[in-house]
Protein backbone atom coordinates (compact mmCIF):
# COMPACT_ATOMS: atom_id res chain seq x y z
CA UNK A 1 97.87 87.66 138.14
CA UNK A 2 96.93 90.72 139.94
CA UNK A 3 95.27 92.95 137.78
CA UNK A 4 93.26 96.20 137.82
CA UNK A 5 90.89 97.69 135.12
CA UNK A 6 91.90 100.69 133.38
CA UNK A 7 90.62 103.82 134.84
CA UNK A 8 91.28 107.66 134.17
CA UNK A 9 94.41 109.03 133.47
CA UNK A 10 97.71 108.39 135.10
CA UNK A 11 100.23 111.07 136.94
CA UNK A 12 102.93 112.01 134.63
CA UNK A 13 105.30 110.10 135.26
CA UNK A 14 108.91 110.98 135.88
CA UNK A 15 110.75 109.50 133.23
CA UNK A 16 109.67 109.49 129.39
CA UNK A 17 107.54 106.18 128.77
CA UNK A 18 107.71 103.85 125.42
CA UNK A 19 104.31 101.15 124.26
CA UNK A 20 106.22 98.55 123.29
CA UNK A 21 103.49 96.23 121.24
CA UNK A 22 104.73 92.88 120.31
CA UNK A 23 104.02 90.92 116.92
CA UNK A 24 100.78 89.08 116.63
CA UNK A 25 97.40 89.27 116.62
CA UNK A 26 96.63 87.63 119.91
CA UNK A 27 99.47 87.50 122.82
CA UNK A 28 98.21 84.05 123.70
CA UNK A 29 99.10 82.96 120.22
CA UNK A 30 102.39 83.10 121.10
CA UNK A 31 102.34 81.96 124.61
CA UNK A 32 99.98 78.73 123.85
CA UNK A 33 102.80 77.75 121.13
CA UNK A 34 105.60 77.22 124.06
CA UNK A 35 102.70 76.46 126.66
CA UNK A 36 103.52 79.35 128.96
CA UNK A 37 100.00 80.92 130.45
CA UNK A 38 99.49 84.39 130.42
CA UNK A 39 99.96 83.86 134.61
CA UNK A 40 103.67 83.00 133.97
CA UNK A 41 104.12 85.46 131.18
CA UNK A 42 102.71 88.31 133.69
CA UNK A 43 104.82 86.79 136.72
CA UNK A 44 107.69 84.75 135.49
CA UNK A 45 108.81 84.65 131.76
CA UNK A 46 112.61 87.00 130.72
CA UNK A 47 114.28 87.17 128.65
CA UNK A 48 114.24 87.33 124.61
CA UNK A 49 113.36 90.25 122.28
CA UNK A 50 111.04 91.65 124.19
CA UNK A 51 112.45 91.74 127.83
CA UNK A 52 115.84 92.32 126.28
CA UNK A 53 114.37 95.79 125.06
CA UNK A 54 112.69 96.68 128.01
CA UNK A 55 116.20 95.86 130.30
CA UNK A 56 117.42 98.02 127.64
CA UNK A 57 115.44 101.22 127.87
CA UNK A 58 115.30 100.82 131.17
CA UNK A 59 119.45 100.98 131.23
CA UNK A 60 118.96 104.51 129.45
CA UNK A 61 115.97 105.87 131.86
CA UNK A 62 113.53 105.16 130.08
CA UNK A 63 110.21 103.33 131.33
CA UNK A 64 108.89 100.85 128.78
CA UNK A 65 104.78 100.31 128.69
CA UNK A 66 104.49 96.82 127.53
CA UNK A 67 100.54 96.33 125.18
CA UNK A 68 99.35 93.11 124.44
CA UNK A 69 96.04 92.16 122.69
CA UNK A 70 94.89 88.97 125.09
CA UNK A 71 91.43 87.32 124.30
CA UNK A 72 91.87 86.82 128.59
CA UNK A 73 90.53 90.18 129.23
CA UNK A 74 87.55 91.98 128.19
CA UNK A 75 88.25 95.32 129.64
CA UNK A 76 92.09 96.92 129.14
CA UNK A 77 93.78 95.78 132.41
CA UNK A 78 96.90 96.67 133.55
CA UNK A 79 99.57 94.55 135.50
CA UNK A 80 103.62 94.75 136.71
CA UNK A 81 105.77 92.52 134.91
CA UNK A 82 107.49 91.01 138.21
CA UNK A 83 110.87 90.32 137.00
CA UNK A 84 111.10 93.54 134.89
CA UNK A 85 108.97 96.32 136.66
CA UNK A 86 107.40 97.34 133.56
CA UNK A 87 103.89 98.02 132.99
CA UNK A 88 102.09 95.09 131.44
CA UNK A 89 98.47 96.57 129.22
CA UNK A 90 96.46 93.75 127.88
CA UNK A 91 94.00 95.04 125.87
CA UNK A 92 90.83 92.84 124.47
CA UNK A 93 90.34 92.61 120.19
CA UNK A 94 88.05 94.57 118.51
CA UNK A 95 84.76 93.08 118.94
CA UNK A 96 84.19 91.53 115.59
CA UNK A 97 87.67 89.90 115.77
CA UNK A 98 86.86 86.58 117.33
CA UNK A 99 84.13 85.99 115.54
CA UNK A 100 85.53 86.21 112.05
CA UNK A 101 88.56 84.24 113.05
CA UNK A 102 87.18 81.14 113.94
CA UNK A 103 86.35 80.98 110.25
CA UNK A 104 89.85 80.98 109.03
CA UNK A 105 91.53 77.42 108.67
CA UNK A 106 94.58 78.88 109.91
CA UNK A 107 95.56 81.92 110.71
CA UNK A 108 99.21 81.95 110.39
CA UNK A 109 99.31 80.29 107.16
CA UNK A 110 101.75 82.64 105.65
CA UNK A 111 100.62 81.77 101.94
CA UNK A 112 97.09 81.28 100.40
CA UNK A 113 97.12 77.52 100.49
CA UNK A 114 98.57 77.34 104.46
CA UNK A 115 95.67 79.86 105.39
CA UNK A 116 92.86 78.36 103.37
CA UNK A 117 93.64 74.90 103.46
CA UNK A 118 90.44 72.29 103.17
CA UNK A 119 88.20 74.67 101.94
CA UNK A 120 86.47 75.04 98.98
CA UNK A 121 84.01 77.00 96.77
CA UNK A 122 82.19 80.17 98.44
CA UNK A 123 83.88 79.05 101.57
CA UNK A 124 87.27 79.75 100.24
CA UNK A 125 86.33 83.07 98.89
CA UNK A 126 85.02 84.26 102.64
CA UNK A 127 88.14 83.13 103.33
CA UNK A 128 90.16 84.57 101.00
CA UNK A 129 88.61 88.15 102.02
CA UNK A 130 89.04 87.41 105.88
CA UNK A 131 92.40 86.74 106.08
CA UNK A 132 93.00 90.02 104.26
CA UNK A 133 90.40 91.93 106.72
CA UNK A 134 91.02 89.41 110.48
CA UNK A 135 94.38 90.59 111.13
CA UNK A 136 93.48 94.43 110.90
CA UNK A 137 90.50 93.44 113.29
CA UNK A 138 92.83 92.32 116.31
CA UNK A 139 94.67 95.61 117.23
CA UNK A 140 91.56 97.85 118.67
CA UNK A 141 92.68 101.21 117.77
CA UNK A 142 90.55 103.80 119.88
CA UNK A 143 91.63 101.60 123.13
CA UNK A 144 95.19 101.95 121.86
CA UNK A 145 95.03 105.60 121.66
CA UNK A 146 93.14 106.14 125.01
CA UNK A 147 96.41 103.79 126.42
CA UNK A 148 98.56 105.83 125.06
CA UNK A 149 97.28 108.91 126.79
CA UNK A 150 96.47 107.08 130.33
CA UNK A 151 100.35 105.98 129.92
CA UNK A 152 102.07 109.40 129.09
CA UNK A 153 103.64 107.42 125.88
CA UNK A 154 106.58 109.20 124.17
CA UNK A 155 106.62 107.15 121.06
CA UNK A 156 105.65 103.77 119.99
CA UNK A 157 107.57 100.87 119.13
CA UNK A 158 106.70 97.71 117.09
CA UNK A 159 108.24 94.82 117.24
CA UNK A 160 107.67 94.19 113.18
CA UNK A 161 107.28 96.56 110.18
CA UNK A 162 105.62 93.98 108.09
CA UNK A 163 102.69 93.17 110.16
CA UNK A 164 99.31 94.64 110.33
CA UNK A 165 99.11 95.83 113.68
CA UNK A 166 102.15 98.64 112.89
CA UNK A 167 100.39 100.13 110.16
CA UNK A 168 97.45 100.58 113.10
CA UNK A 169 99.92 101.83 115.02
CA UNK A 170 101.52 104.07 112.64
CA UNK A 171 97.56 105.64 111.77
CA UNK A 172 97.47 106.09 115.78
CA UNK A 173 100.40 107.34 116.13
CA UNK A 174 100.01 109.92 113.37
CA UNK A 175 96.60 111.00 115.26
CA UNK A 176 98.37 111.65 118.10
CA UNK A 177 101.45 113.41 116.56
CA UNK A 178 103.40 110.63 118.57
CA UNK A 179 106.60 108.86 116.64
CA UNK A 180 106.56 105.55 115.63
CA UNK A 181 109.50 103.17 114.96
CA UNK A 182 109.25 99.63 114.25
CA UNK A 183 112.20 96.82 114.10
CA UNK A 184 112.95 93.93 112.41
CA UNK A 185 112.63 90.68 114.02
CA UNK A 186 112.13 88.37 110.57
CA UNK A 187 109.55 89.87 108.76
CA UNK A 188 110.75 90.61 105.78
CA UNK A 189 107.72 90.81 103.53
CA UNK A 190 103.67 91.51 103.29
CA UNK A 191 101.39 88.71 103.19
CA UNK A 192 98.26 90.18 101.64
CA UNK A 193 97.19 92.22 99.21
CA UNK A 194 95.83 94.70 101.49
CA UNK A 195 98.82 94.77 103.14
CA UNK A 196 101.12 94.96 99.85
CA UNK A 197 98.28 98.10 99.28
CA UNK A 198 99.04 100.04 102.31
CA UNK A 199 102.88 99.27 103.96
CA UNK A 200 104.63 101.32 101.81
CA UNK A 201 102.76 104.36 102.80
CA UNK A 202 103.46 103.18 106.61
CA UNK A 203 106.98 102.16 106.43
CA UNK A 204 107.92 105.79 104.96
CA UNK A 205 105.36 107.26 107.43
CA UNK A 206 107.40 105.68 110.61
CA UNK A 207 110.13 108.09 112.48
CA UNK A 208 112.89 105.49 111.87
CA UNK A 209 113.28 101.43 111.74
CA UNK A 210 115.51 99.31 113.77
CA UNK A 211 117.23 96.68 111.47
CA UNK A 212 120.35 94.99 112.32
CA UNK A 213 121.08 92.95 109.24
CA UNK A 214 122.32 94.87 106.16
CA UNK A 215 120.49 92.56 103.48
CA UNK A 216 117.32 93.66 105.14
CA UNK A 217 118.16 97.40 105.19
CA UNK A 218 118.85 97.13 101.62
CA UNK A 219 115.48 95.32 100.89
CA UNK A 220 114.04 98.19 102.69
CA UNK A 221 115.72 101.26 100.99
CA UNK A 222 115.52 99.64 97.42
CA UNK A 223 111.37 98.45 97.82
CA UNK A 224 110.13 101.24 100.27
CA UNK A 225 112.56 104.01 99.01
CA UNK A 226 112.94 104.45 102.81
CA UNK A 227 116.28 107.04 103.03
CA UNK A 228 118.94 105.46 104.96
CA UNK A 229 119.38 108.21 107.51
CA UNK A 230 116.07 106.23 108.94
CA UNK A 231 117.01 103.38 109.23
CA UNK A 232 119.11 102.08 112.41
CA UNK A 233 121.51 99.42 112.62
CA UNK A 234 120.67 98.66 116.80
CA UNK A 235 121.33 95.00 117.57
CA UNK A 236 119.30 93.12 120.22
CA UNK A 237 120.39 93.70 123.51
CA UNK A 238 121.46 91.09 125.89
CA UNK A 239 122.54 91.34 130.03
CA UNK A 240 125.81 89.94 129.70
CA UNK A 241 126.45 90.34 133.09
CA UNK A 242 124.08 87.90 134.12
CA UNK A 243 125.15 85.17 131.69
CA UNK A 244 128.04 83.58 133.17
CA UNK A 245 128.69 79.62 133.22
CA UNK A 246 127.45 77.50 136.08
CA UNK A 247 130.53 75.10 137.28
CA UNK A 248 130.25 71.85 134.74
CA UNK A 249 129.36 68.96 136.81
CA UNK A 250 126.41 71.16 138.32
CA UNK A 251 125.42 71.97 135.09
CA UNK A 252 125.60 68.76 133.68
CA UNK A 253 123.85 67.06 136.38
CA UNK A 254 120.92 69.26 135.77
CA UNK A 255 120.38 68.46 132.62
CA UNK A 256 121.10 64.65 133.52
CA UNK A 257 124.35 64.25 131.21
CA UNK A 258 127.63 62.59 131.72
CA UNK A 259 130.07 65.02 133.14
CA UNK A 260 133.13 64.03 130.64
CA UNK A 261 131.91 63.53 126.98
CA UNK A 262 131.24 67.12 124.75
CA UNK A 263 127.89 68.37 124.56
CA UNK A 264 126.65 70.31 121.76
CA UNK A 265 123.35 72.70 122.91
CA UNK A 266 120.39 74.12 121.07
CA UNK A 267 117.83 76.25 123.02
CA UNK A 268 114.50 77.95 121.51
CA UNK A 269 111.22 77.62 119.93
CA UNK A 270 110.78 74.26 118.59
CA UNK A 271 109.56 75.15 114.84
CA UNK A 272 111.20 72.47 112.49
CA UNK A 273 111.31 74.46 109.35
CA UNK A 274 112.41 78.23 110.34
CA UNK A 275 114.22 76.92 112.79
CA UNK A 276 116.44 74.18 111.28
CA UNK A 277 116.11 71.33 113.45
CA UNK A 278 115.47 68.83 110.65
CA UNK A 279 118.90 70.28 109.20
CA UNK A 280 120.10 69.62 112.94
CA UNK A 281 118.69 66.02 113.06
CA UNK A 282 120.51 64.69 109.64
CA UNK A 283 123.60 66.86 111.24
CA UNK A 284 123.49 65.12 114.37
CA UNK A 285 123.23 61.49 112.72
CA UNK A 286 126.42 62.28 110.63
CA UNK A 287 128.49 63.82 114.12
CA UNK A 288 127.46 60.74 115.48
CA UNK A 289 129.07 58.70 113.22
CA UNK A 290 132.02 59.74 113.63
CA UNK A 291 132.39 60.49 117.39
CA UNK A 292 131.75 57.67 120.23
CA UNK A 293 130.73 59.79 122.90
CA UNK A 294 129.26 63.67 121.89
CA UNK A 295 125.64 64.38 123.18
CA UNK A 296 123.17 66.71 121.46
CA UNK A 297 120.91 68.51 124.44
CA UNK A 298 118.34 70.41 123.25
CA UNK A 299 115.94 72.80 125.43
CA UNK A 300 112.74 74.16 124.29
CA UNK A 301 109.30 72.90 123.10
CA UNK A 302 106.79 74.42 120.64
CA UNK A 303 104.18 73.56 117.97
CA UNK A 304 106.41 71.29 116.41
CA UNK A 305 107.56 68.66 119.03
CA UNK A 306 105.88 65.96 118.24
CA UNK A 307 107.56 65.99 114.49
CA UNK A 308 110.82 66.66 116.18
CA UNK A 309 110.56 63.35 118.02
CA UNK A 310 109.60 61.37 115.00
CA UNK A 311 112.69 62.89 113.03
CA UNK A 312 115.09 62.05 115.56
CA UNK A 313 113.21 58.68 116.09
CA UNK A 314 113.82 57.75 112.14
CA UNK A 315 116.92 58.98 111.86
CA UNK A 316 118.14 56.42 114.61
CA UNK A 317 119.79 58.76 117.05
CA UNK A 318 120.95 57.72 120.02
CA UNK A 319 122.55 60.43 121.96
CA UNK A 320 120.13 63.41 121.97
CA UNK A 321 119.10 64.51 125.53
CA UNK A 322 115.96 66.98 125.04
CA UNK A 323 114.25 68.84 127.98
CA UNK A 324 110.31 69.10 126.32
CA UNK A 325 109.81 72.49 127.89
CA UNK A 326 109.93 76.48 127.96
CA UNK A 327 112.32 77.13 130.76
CA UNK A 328 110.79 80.11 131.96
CA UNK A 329 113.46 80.61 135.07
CA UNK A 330 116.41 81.82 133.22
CA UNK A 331 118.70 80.93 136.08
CA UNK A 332 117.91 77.21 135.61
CA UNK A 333 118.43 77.87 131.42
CA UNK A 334 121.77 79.40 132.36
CA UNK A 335 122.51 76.85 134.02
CA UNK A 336 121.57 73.75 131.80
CA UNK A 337 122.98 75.62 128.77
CA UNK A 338 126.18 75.31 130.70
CA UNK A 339 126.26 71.81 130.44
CA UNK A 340 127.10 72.28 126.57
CA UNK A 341 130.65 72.80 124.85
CA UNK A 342 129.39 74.12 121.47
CA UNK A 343 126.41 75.72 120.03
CA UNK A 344 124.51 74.92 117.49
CA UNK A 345 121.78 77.38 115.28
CA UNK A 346 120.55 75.80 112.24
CA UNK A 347 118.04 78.14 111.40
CA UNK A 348 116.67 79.07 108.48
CA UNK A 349 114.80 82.47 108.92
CA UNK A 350 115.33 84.77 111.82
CA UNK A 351 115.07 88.66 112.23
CA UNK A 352 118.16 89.32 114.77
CA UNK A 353 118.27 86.01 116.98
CA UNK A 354 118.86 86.44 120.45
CA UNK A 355 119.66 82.67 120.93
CA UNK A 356 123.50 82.81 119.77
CA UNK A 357 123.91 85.78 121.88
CA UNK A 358 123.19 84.15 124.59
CA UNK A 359 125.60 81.36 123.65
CA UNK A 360 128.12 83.92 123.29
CA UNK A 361 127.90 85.59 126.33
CA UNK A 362 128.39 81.76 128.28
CA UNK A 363 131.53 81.51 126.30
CA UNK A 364 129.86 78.85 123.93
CA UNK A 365 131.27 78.46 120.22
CA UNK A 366 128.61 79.05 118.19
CA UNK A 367 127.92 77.20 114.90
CA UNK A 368 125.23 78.92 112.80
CA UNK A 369 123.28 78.93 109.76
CA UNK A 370 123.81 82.00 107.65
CA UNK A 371 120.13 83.45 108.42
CA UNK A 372 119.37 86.55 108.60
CA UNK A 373 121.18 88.42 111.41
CA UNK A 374 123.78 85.79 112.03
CA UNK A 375 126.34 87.97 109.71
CA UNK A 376 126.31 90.64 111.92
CA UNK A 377 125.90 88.69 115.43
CA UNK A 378 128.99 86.33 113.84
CA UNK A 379 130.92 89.33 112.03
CA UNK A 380 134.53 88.34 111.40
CA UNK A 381 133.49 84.44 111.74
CA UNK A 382 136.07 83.04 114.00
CA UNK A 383 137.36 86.19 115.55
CA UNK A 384 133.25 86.62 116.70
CA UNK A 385 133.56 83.01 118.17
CA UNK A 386 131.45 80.88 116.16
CA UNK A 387 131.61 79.62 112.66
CA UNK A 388 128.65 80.19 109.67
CA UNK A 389 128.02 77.77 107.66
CA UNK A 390 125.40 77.68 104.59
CA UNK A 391 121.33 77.59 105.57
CA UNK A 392 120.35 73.97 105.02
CA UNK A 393 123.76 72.22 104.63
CA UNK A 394 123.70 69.68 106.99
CA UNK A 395 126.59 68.21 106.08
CA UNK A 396 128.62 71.58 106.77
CA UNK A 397 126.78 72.26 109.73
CA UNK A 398 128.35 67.87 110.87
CA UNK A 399 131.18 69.42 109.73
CA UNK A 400 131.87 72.41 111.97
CA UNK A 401 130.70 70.69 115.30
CA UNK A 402 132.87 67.73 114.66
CA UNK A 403 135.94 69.57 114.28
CA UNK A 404 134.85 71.90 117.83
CA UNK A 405 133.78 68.36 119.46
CA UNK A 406 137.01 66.84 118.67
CA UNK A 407 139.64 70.04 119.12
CA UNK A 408 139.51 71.52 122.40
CA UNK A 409 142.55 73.88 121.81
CA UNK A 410 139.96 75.11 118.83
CA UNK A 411 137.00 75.21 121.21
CA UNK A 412 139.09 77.12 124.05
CA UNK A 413 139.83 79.59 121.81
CA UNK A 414 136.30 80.29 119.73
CA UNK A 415 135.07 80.16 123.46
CA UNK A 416 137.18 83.26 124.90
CA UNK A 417 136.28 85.02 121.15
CA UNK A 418 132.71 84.52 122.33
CA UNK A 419 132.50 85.90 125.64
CA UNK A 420 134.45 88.98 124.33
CA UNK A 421 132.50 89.62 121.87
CA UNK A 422 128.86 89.42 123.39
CA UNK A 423 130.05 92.25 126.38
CA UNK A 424 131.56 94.13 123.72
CA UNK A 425 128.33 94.24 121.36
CA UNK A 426 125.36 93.28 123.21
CA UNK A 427 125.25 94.75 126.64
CA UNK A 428 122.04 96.88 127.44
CA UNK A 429 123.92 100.01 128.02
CA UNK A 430 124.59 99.92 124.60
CA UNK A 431 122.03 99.24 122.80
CA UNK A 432 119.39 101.11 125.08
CA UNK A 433 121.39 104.03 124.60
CA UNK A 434 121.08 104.25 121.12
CA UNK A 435 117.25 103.21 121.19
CA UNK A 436 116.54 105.73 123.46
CA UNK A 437 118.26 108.43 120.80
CA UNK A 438 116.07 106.90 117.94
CA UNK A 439 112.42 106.99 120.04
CA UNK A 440 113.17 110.08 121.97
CA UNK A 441 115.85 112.78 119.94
């Protein structure tokens, strides 16, 4: 990673700049979690939410400033994103961040037991009082603003409204008469008290809000009282263009799978509970049953792996092909997710996946789990190519894939609905368009 300090000032530059800050306290958080290092983040990793944005803005002129807190740094230092050209800040915590967090059990435990678990006594009153205070520590809020300035920023964007770091943002921004918008990505509720105290002062103080799904724009408007001339219904972008299937016996011999059985693919984050792969496990076991020959590949690695492989140990299956891994070169994911027939998305909790976009765009038929977002990536069901079936029912989920592994008149048709549908929706152009209206005017 070449990487320079921050220094004075920058030119102006010649198109309008956005920070885009992603959720978090820590960048590496996230990165440690798929075991990507903040080397191959900086030189390698595309894709998702966040690159899909900047590919957006960048569709609609508009040059994206990308600001991470990193505990790798402990000046702000500034880097290219290789694959993306945009400008990559890392910026360290606030001093008294590090310190105070390495007295939290956990610090993602989303309730009071998660985060506090094994303590007891005075020990879980500290804690009780840091894990309101430690996540307002991690965004430092005087570098932010001095970024801000060095980077010509036009507005900020968050990736979350219910996190700490965009009520920072929204106190920065309000200091330096600068807009700031936030979207929704799945979080759909305050943790803490402090932050039950203060978001709804921040959420109406924000220029607008980027939420796809309707149940989460009405959550908004009826507990925020957030008017709905605010709030933006902007889906996550994809480049369709650059999805397109790789031939199938190249595809399939990458990812080490017989070239004339159906293959039913699941790509992401492994996280057994939000993301449904315990619901996909007892799915699998039942398609199994009644099908001689379908494979299950799925692609992606995470906190959770070693659970995964005990659940599909138990369970007994005995055609599941799983690549352990972040695929960081999205050529080779294009390519192994090629090897599939059908898609499967069992999750339970999502903001606006990109995931079954991505599907879509390679023609895939997409079974999902009615989570958040899926409504509107899946509107019209069928005619969206891919078929929603209830959050947790693995049975229906069995269901749905058996019927596309065993029709292929079915699948050929719920596969050309699927291509059509991601270019139609998805496509940068689009959606950059739009964002650029919402940050800029």
């Amino acid at each position: 990673m070449t990487a320079a300090p921050a220094a004075g000032r920058d030119v102006e530059p010649a198109r309008p700049s956005v920070a885009l800050l992603p959720w978090g306290d820590l960048l590496e958080d996230f990165l440690d979690s798929i075991g990507v290092s903040l080397q191959e983040f900086c030189d390698e990793m595309t894709g998702g939410w966040l690159f899909g944005y900047v590919t957006a803005l960048a569709s609609a002129g508009v040059h994206t400033v990308i600001i991470c807190v990193s505990r790798g740094v402990t000046v702000p230092t500034h880097v290219v994103h290789r694959p993306t050209g945009a400008t990559l800040c890392l910026l360290p915590p606030s001093r008294a961040y590090m310190p105070l967090r390495r007295l939290l059990p956990s610090r993602y435990g989303w309730t009071v037991r998660q985060a506090l678990a094994g303590t007891r006594g005075m020990q879980w009153v500290l804690g009780l009082a840091l894990r309101e205070l430690v996540p307002y520590l991690a965004t430092p809020p005087l570098r932010l603003a001095r970024e801000l300035r060095r980077h010509c920023c036009s507005a900020i964007l968050c990736q979350e409204y219910e996190y700490p770091r965009f009520d920072t943002s929204v106190v920065v921004g309000r200091a330096l008469g600068m807009p700031v918008v936030a979207t929704f990505q799945g979080g759909d509720r305050p943790h803490t008290r402090l932050e039950r105290l203060l978001r709804p002062f921040t959420v109406r103080a924000a220029s607008a809000l980027v939420i796809a799904p309707a149940s989460e724009r009405a959550r908004v408007r009826r507990q925020y009282r957030v008017p709905e001339a605010r709030l933006a219904e902007i889906y996550n972008p994809l480049d369709t263009a650059s999805w397109t299937r790789v031939p199938r016996a190249e595809a399939r011999a990458s990812a080490d799978l017989p070239v004339d059985v159906p293959v039913v693919g699941w790509h992401g984050r492994v996280d057994l509970r939000s993301k449904g792969l315990d619901v996909l496990v007892t799915g699998w076991r039942h398609v199994e049953d009644s099908t001689d020959d379908a494979w299950l590949l799925l692609i992606g690695s995470g906190d959770d792996r070693s659970a995964l492989r005990r659940l599909i140990r138990e369970a007994g299956l005995r055609r599941v092909r799983w690549i352990d891994q972040y695929v960081l070169d999205r050529q080779h994911l294009r390519t192994l997710l090629s090897a599939a027939d059908v898609y499967a998305f069992p999750s339970r909790h999502e903001g606006f996946p990109v995931a079954p976009v991505e599907a879509l765009a390679l023609g895939l038929p997409v079974v999902a789990a009615a989570a958040p977002g899926i409504s509107e990536i899946l509107a019209g069901g069928e005619r969206s190519g891919g078929v929603v079936v209830p959050v947790g029912d693995a049975v229906a989920l069995a269901s749905a894939l058996t019927r596309l592994v065993h029709d292929e008149c079915y699948r050929a048709k719920l596969s050309a609905l699927a291509r059509k549908r991601a270019t139609a929706v998805f496509s940068p152009e689009v959606v950059g368009q739009r964002l650029r209206t919402v940050l800029l005017g």
